[in-house]
N, C-alpha and C. Protein backbone atom coordinates (compact mmCIF):
# COMPACT_ATOMS: atom_id res chain seq x y z
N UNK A 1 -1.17 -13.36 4.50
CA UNK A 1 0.24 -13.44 4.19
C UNK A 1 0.45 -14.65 3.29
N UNK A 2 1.08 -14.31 1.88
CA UNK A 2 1.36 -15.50 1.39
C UNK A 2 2.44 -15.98 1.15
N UNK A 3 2.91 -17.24 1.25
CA UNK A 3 4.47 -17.30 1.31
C UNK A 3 4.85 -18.48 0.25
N UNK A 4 6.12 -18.23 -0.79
CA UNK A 4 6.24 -19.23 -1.30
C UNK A 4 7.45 -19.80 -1.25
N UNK A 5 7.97 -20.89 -1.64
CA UNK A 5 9.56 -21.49 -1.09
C UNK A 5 10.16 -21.98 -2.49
N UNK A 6 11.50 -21.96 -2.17
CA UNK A 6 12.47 -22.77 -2.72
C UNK A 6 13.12 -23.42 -2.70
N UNK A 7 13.13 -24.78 -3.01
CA UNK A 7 14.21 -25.45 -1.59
C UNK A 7 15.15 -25.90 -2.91
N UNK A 8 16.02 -26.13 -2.75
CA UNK A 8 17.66 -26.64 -3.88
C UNK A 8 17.87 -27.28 -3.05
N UNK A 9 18.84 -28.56 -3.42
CA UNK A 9 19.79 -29.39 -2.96
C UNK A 9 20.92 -29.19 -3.84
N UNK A 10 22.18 -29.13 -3.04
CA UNK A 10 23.40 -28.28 -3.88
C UNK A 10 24.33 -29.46 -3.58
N UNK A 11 25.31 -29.77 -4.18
CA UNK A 11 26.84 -30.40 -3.51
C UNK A 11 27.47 -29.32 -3.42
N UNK A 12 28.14 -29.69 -1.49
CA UNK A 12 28.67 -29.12 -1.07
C UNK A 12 30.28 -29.51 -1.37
N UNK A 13 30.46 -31.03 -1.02
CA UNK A 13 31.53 -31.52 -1.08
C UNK A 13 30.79 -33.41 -1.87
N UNK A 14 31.95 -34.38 -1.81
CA UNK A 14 31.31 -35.23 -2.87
C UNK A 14 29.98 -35.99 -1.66
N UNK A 15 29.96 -36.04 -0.77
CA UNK A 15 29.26 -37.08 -0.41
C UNK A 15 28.12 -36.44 0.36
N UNK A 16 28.44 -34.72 0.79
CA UNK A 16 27.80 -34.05 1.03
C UNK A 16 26.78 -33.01 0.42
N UNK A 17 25.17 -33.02 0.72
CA UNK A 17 24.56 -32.09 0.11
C UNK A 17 24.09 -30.63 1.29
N UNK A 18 23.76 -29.74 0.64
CA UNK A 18 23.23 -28.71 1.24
C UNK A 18 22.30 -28.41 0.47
N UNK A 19 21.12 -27.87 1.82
CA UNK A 19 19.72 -27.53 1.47
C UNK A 19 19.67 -25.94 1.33
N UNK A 20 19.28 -25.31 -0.24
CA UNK A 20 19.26 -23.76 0.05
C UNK A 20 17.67 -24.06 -0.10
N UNK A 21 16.72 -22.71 0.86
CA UNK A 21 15.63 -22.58 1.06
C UNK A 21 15.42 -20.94 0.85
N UNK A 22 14.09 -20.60 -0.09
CA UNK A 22 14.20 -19.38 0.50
C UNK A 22 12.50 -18.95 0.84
N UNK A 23 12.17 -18.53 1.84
CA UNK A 23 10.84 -17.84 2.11
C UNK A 23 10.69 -16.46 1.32
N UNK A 24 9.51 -16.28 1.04
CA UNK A 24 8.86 -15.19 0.66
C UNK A 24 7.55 -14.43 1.34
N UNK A 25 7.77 -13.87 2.29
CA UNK A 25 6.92 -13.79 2.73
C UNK A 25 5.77 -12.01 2.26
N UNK A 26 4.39 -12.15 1.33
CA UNK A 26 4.06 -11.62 0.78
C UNK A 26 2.63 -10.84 1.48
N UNK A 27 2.74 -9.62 1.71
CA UNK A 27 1.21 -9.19 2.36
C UNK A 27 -0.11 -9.27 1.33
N UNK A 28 0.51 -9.14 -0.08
CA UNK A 28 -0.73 -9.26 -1.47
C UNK A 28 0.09 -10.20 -2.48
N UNK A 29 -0.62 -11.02 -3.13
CA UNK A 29 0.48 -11.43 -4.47
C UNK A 29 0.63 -10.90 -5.32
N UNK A 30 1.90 -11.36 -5.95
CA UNK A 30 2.87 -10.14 -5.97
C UNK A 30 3.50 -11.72 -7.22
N UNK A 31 3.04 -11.67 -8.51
CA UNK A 31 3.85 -13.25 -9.40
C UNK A 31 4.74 -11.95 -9.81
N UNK A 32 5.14 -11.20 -10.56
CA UNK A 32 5.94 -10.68 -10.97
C UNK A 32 7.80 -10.53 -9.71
N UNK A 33 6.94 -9.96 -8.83
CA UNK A 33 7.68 -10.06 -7.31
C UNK A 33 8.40 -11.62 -7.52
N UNK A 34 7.50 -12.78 -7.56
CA UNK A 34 8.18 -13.97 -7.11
C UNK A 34 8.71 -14.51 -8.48
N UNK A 35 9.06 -13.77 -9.51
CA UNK A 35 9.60 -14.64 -11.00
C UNK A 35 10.81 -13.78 -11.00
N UNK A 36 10.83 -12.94 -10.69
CA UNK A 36 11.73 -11.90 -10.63
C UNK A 36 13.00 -12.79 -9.37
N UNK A 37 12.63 -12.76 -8.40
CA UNK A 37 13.32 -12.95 -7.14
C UNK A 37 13.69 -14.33 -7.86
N UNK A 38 12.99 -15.62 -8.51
CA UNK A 38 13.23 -17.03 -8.56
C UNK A 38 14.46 -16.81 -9.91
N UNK A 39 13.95 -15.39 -10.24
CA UNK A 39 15.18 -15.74 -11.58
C UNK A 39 16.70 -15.81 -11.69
N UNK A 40 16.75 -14.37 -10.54
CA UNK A 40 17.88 -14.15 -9.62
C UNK A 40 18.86 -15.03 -9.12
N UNK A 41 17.19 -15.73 -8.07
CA UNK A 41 18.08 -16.78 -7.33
C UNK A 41 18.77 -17.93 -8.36
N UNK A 42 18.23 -17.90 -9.64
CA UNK A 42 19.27 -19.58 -10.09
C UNK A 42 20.34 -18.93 -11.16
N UNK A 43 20.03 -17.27 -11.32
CA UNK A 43 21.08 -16.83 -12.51
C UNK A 43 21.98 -16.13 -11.73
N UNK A 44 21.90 -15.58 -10.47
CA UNK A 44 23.21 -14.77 -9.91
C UNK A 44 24.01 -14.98 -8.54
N UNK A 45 24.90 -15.20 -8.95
CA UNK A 45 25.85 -15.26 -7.45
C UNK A 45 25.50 -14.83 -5.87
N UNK A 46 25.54 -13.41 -6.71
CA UNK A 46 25.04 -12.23 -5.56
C UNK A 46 23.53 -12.08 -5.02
N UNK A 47 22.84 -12.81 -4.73
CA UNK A 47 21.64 -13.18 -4.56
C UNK A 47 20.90 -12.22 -3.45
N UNK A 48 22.06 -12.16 -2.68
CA UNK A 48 21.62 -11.54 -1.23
C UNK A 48 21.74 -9.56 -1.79
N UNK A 49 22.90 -9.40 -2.32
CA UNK A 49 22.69 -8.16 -2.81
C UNK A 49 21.80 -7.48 -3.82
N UNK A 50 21.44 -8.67 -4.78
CA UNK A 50 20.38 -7.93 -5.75
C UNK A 50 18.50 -7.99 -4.76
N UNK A 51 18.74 -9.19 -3.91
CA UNK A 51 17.52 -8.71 -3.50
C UNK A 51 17.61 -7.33 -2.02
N UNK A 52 18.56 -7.22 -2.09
CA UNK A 52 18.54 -5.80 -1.23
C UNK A 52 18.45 -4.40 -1.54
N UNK A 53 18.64 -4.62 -2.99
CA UNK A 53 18.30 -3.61 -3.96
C UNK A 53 17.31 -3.26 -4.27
N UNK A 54 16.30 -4.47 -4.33
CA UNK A 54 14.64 -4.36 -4.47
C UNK A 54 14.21 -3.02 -3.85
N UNK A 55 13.43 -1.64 -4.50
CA UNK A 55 13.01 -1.10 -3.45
C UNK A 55 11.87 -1.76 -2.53
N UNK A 56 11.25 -2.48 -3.44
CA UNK A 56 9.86 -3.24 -2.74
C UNK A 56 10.72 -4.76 -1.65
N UNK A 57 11.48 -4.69 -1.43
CA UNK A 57 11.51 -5.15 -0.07
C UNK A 57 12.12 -5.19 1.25
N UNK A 58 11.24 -5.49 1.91
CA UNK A 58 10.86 -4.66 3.34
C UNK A 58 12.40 -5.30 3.80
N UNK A 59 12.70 -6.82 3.78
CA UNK A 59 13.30 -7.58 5.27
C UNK A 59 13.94 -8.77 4.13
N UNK A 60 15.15 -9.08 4.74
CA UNK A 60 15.99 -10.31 4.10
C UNK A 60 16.60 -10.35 5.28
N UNK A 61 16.67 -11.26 5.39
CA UNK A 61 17.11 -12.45 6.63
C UNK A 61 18.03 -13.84 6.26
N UNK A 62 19.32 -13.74 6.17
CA UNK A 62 19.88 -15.15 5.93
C UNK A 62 20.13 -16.00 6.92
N UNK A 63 19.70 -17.12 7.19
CA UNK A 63 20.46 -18.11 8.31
C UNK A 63 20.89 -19.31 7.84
N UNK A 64 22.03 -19.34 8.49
CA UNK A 64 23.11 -20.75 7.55
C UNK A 64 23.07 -21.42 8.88
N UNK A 65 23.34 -23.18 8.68
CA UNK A 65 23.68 -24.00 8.99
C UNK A 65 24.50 -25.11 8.04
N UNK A 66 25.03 -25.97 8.50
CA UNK A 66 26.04 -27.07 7.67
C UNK A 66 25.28 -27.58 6.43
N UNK A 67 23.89 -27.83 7.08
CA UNK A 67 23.11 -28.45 5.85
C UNK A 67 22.11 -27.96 5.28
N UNK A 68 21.77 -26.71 5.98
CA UNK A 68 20.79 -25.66 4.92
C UNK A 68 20.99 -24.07 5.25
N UNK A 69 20.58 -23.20 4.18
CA UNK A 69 20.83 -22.09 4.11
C UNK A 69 19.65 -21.25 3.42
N UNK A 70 18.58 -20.75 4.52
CA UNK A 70 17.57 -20.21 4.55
C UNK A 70 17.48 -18.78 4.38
N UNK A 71 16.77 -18.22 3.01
CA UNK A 71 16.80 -16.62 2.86
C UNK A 71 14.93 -16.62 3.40
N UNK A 72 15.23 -15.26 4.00
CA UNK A 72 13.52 -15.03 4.08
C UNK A 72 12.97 -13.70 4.18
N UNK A 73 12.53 -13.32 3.26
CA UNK A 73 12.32 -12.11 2.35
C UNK A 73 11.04 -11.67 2.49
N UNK A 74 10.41 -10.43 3.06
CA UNK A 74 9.32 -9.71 2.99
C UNK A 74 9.06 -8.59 2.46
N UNK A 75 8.14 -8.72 1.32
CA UNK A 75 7.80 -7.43 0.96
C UNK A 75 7.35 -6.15 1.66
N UNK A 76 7.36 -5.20 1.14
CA UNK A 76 6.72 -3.63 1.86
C UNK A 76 5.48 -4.01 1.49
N UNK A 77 4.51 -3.77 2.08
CA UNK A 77 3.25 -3.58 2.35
C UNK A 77 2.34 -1.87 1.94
N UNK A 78 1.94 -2.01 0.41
CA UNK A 78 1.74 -0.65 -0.37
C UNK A 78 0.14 -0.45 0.60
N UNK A 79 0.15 1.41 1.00
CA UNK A 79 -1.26 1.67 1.35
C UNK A 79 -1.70 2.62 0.62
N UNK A 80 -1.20 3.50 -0.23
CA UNK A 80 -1.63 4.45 -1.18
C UNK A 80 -0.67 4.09 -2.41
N UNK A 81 -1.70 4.46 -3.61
CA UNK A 81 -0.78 4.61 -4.68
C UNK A 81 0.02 6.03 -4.79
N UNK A 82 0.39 6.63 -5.58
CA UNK A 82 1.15 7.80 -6.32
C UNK A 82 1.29 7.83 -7.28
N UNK A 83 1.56 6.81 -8.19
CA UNK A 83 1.16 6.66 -9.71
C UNK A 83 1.63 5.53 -9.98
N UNK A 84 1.34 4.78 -11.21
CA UNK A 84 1.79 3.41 -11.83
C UNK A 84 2.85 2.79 -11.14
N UNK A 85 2.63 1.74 -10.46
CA UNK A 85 3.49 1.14 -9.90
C UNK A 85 4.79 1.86 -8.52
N UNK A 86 4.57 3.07 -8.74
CA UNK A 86 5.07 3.96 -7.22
C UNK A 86 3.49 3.77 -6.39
N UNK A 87 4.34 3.37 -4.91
CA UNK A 87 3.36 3.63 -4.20
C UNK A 87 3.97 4.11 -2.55
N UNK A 88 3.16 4.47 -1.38
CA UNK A 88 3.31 4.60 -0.39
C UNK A 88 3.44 3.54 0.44
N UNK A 89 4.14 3.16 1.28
CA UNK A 89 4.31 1.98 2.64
C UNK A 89 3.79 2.91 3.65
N UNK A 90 3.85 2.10 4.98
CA UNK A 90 2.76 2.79 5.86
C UNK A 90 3.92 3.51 6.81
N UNK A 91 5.07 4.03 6.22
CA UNK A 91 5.68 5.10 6.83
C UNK A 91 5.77 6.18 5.80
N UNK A 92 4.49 6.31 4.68
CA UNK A 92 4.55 7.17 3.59
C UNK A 92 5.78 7.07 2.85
N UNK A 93 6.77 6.31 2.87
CA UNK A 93 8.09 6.59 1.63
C UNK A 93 7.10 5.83 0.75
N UNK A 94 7.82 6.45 -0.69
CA UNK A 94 8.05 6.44 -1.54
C UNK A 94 8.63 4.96 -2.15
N UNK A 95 7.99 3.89 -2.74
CA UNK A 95 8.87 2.59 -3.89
C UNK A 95 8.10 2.36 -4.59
N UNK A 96 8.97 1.31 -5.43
CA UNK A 96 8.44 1.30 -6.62
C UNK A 96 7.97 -0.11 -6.27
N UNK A 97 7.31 -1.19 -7.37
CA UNK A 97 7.07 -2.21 -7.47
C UNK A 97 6.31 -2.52 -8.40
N UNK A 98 6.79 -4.16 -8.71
CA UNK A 98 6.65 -3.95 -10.54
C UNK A 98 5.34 -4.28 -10.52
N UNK A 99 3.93 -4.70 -9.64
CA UNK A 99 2.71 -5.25 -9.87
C UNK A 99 2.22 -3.55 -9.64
N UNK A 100 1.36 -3.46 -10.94
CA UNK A 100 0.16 -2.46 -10.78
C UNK A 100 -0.88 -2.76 -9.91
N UNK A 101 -1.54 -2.27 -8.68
CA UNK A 101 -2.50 -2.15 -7.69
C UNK A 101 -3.45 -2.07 -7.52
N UNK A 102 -4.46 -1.92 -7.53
CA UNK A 102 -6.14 -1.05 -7.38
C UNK A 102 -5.78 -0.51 -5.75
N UNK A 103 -5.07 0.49 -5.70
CA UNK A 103 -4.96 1.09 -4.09
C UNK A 103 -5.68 2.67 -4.59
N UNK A 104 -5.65 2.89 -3.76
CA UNK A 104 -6.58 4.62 -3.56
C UNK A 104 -5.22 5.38 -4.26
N UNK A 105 -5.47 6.58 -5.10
CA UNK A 105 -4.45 7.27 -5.00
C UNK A 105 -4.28 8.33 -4.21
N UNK A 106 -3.34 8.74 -3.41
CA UNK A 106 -3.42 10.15 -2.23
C UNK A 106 -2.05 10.94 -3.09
N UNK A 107 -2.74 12.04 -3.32
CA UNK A 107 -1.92 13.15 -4.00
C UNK A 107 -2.19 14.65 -2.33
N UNK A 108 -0.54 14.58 -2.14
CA UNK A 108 -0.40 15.37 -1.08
C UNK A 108 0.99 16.12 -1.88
N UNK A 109 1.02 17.41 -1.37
CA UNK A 109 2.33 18.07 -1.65
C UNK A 109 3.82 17.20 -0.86
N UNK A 110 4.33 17.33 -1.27
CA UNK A 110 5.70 16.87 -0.48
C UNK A 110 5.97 17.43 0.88
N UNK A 111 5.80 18.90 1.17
CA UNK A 111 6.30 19.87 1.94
C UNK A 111 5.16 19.12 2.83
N UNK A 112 3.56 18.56 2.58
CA UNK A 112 2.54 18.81 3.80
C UNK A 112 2.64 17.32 4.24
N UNK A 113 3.60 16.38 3.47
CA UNK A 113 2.96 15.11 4.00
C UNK A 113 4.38 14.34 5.38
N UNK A 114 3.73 14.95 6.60
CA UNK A 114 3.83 14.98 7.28
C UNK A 114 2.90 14.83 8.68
N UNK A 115 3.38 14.53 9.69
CA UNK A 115 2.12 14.86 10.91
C UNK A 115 1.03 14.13 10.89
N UNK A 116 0.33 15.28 11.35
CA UNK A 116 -1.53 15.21 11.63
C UNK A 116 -2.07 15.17 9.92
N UNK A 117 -1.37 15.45 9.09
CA UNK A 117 -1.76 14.86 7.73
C UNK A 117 -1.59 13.66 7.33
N UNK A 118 -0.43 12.80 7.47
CA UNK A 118 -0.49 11.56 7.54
C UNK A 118 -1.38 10.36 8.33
N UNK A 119 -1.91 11.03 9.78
CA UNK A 119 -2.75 10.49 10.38
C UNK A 119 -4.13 10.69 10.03
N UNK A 120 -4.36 11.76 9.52
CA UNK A 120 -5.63 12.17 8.87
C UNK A 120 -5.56 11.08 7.22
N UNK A 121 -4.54 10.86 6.96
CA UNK A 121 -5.14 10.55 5.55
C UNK A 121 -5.17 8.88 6.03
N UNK A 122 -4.83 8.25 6.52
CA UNK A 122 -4.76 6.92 7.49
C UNK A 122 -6.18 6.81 7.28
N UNK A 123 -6.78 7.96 8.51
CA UNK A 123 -8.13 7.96 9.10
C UNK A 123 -9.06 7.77 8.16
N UNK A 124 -8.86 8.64 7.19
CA UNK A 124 -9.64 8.35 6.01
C UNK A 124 -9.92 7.12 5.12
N UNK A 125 -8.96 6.90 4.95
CA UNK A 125 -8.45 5.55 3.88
C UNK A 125 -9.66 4.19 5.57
N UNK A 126 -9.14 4.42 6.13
CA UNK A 126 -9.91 2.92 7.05
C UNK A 126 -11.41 3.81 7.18
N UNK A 127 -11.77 4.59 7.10
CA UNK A 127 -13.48 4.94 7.04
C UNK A 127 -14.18 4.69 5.89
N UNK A 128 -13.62 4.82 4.60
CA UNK A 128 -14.35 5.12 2.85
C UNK A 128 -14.29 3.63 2.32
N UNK A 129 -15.39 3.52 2.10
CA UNK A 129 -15.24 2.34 1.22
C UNK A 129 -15.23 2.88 0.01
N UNK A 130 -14.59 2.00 -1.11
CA UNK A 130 -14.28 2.57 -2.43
C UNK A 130 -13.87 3.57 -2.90
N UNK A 131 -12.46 3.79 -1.81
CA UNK A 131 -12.04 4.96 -1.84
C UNK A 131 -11.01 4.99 -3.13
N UNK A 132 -11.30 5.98 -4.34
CA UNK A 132 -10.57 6.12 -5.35
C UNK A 132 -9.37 7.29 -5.06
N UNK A 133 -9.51 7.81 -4.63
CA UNK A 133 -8.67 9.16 -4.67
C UNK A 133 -9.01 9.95 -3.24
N UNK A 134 -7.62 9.96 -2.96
CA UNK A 134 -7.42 11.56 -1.68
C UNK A 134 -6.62 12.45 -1.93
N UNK A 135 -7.37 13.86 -1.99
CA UNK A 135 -6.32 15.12 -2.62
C UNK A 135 -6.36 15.79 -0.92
N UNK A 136 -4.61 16.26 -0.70
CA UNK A 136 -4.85 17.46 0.32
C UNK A 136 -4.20 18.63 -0.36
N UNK A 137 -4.70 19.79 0.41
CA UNK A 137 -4.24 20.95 -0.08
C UNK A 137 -4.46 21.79 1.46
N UNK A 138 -3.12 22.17 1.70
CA UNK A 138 -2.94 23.18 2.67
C UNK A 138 -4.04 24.25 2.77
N UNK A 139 -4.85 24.74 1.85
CA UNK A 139 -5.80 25.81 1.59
C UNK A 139 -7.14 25.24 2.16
N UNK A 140 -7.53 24.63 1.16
CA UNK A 140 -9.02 23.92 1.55
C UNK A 140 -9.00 22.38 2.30
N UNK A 141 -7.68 21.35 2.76
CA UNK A 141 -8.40 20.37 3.33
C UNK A 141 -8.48 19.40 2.45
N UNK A 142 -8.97 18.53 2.79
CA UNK A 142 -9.20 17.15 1.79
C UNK A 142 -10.42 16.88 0.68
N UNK A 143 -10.18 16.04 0.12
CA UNK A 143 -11.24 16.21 -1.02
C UNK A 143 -10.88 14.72 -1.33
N UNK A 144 -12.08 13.95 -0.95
CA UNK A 144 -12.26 13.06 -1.05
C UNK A 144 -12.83 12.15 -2.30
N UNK A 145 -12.45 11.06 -3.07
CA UNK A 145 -13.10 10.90 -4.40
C UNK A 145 -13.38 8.84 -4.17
N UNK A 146 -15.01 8.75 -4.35
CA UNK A 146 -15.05 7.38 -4.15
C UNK A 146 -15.82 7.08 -5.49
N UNK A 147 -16.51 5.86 -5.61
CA UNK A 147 -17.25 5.55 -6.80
C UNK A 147 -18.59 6.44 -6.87
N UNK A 148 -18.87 6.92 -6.26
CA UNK A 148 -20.15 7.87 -5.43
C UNK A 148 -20.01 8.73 -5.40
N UNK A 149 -19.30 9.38 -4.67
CA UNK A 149 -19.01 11.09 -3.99
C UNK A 149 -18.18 12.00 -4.61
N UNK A 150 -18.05 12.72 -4.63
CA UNK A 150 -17.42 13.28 -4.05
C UNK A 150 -17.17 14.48 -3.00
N UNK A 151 -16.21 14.51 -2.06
CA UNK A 151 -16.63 15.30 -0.81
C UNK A 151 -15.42 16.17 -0.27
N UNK A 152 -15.25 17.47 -0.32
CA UNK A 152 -14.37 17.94 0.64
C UNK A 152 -14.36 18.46 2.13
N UNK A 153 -14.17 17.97 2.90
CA UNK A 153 -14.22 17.73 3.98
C UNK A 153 -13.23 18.76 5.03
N UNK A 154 -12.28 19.54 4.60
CA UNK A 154 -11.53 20.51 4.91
C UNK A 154 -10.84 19.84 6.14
N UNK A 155 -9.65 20.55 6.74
CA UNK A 155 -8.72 20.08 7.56
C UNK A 155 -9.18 19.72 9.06
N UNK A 156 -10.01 20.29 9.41
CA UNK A 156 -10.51 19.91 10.99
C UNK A 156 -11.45 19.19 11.18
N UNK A 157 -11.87 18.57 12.83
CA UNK A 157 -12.96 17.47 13.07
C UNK A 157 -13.44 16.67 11.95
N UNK A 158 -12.58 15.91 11.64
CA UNK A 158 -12.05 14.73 10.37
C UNK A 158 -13.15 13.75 10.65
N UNK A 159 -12.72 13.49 12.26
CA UNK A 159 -13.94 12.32 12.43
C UNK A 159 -15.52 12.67 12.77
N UNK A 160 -15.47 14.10 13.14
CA UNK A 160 -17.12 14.25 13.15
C UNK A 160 -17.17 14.67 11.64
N UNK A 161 -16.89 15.08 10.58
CA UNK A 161 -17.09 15.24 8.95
C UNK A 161 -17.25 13.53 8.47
N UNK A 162 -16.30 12.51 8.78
CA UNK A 162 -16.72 11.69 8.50
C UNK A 162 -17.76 10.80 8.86
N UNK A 163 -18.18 10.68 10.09
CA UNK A 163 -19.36 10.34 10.88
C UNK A 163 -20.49 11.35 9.97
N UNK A 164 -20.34 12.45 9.49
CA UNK A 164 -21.48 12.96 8.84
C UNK A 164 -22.01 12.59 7.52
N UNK A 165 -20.74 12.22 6.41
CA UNK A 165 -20.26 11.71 5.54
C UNK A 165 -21.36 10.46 5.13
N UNK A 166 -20.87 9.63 6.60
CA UNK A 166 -21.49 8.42 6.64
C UNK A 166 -22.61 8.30 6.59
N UNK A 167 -23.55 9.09 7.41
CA UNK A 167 -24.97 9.26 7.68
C UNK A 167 -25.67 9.64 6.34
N UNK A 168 -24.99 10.94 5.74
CA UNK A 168 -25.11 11.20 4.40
C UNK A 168 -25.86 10.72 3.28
N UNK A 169 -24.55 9.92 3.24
CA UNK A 169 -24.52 8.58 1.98
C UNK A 169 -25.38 7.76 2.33
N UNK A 170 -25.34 7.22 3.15
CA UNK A 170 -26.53 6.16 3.73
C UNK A 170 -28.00 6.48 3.59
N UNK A 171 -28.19 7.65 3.34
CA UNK A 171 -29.28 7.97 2.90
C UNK A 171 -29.77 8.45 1.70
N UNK A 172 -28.60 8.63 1.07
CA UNK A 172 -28.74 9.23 -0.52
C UNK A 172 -28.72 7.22 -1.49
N UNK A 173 -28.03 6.52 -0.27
CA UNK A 173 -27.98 4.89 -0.78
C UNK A 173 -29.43 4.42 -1.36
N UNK A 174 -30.28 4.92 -0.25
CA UNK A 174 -31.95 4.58 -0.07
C UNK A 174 -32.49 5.69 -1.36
N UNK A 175 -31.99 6.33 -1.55
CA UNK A 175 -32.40 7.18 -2.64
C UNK A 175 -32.32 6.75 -4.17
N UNK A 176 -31.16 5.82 -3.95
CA UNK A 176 -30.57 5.05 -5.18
C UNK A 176 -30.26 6.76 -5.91
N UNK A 177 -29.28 7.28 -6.01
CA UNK A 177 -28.83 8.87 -6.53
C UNK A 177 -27.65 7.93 -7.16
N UNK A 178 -27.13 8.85 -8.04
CA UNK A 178 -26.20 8.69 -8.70
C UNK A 178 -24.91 9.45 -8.35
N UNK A 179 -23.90 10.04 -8.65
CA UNK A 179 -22.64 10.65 -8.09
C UNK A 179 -22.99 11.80 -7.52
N UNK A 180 -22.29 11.92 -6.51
CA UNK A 180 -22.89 13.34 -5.82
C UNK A 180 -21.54 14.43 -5.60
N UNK A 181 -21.74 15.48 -5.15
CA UNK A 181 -20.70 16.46 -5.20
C UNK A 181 -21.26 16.73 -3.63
N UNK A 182 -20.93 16.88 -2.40
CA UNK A 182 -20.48 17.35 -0.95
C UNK A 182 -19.34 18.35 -0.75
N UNK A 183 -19.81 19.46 -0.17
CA UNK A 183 -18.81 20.28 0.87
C UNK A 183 -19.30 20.12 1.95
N UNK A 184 -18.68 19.46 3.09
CA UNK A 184 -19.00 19.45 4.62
C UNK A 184 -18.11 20.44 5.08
N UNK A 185 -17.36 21.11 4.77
CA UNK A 185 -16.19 22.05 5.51
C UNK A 185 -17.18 23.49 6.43
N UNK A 186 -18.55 23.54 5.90
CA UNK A 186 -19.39 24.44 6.68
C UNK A 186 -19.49 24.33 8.22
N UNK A 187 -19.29 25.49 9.61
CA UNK A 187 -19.69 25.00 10.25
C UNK A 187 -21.72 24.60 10.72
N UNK A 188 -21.98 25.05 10.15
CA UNK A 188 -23.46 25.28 10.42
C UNK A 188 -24.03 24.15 8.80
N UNK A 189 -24.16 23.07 9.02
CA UNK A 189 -24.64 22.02 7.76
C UNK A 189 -23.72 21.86 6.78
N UNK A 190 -24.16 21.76 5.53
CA UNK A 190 -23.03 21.11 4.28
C UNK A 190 -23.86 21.70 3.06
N UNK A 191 -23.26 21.48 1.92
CA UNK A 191 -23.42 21.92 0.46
C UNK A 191 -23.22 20.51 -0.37
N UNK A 192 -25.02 20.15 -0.83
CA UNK A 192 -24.97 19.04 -1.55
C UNK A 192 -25.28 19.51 -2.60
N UNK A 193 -24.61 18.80 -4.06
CA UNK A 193 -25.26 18.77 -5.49
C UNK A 193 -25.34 17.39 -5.98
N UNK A 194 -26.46 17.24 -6.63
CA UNK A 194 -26.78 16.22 -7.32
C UNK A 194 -26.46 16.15 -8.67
């Protein structure tokens, strides 16, 4: 978590000052995020409303006292992309945000991303390393795309396909192979091309 501050000293009245502060509290950095928000804060009135507008953030929090007045602001936390700068939060909506990512992209229909698909594509994303791309399709299941593989894995026993996945690769590693093409969706073995 990275967090950065602002602290102002303002006159309140002549002999009196007030402290404005504001937290940022950031799950990745995010400079565009914090030049944006710092520009706001010294060019607009409405400070509290333009950052509520942000789709990219999560939480604003004001607390006043006589002598300071603390904003504290958290971003959404992106786990899939969707394209340039749209990405997924980990309740799957939909925002935007102005830093481009290196996140996986997951291309799901609208109508399927729901359920045991959302938990399935979770599952996935924390098993793959170098996971570039997740396609689902109501028909065939998932289709997995890393720097290595690629693998479709179809809609059922997710985690015994990936436990197989794993074993797989780990041995095509020792092989030193180059990109591979996998169907595990068989019940009786899988379909490798080299």
């Amino acid at each position: 978590m990275l967090v950065f501050s602002i602290i102002i000293v303002v006159n309140v009245t002549k002999n009196n000052h007030k402290k404005i502060e504001v937290n940022l509290m950031l799950s990745s950095s995010c400079e565009i995020c914090e030049i944006d928000l710092k520009k706001s804060f010294y060019q607009d009135k409405y400070f509290e409303t333009y950052v509520k507008n942000k789709d990219w953030v999560e939480n604003f929090i004001q607390t006043s006292t006589k002598q300071k007045t603390t904003y504290s602001i958290s971003i959404k936390k992106p786990i899939f992309k969707v394209k340039n700068n749209i990405y997924y939060d980990e309740d799957f909506k939909q925002f935007f945000m102005p830093k481009k990512l290196n996140l996986p992209t997951l291309y799901v229909p609208k109508d399927d991303l729901k359920g045991v698909v959302l938990k399935q594509a979770k599952l996935i994303k924390n098993n793959i390393e170098n996971l570039k791309s997740l396609n689902y399709s109501n028909l065939s299941g998932w289709k997995i795309v890393t720097d290595k593989v690629i693998v479709k894995i179809g809609k059922s026993d997710i985690d015994d396909r990936l436990k197989l996945l794993k074993k797989i690769t780990n041995n095509l590693k020792q092989s030193n192979l180059n990109v591979i093409n996998l169907d595990l969706r068989y019940q009786q073995g899988y379909v490798l091309k080299i």
